[in-house]
Protein backbone atom coordinates (compact mmCIF):
# COMPACT_ATOMS: atom_id res chain seq x y z
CA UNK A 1 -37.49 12.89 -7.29
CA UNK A 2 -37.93 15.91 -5.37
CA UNK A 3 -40.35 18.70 -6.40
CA UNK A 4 -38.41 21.68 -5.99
CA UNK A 5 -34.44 21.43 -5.31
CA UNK A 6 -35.05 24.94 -3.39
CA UNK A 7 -38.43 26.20 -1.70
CA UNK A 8 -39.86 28.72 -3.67
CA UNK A 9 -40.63 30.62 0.00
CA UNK A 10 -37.14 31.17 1.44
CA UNK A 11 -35.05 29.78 -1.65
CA UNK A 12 -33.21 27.06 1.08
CA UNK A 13 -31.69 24.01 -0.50
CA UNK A 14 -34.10 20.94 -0.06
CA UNK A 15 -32.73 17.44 0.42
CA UNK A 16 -34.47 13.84 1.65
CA UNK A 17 -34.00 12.96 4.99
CA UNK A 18 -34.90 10.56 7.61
CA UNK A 19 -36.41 12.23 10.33
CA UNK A 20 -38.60 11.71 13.26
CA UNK A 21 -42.18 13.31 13.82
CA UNK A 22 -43.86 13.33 17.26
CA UNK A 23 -47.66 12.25 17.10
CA UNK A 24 -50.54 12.47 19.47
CA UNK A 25 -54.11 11.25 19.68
CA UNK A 26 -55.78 11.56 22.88
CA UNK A 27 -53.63 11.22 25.97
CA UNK A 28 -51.17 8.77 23.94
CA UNK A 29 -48.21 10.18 22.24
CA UNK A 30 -45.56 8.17 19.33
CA UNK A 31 -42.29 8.78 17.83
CA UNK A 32 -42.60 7.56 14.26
CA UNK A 33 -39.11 7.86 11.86
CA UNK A 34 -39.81 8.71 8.30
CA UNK A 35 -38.88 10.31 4.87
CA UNK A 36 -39.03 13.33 4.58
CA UNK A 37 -37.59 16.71 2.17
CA UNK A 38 -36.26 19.24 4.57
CA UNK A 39 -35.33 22.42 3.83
CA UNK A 40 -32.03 23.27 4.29
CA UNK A 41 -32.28 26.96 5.26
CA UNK A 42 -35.59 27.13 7.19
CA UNK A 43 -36.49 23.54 8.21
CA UNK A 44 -39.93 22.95 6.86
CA UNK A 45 -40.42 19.26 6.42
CA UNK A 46 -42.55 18.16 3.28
CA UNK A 47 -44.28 14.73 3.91
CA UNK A 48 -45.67 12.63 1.05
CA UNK A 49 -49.65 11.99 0.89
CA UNK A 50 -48.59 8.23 1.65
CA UNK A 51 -46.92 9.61 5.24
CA UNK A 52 -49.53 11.76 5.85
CA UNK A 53 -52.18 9.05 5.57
CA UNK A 54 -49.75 7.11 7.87
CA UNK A 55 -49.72 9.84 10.20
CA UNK A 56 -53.49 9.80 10.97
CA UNK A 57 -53.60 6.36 10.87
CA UNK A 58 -51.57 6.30 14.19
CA UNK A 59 -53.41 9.19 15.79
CA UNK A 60 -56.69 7.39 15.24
CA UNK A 61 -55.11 4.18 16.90
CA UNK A 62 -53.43 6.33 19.64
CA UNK A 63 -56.99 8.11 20.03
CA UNK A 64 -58.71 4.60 20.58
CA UNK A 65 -55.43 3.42 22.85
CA UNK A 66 -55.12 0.69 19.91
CA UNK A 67 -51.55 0.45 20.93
CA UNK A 68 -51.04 -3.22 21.27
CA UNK A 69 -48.16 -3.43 17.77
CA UNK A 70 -46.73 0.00 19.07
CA UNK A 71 -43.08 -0.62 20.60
CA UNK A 72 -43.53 1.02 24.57
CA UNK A 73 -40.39 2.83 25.14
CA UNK A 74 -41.47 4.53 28.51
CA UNK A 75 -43.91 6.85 30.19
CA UNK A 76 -44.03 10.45 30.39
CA UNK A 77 -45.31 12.77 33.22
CA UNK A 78 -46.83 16.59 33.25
CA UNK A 79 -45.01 18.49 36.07
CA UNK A 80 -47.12 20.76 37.53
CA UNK A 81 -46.08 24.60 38.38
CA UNK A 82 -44.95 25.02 42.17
């Protein structure tokens, strides 16, 4: 059940939605998909206190490179100015 069907800040329609969030600790970075409510108008994405607990349990493991049960889908690389 959703706590508001519109946010009280720019009235937009909020609806659940599965979305990604990009996290970083330390020089690691992670693509986690969760729940989310989204607002329809403006975007702002409300996470649960569950999620949000999730959330800094991966930084703290991307912090310490505790990355062993993450899924590697790549590298990525800074380009620096010319």
């Amino acid at each position: 059940m959703l706590p508001f069907r519109q946010r009280p800040v720019c009235g937009g329609e909020v609806v659940v939605k599965e979305v990604e969030k990009l996290l970083r600790g330390g020089v690691n970075t992670a693509i986690v998909r969760v729940r989310a409510e989204v607002c329809l108008r403006c975007g702002e994405r409300l996470y649960s206190k569950e999620t949000i607990g999730r959330f800094e349990q991966i930084r703290a493991k991307l912090a310490r490179q505790d990355v062993g049960d993450f899924q590697l889908l790549g590298q990525s690389f800074q380009v620096a100015a010319s």
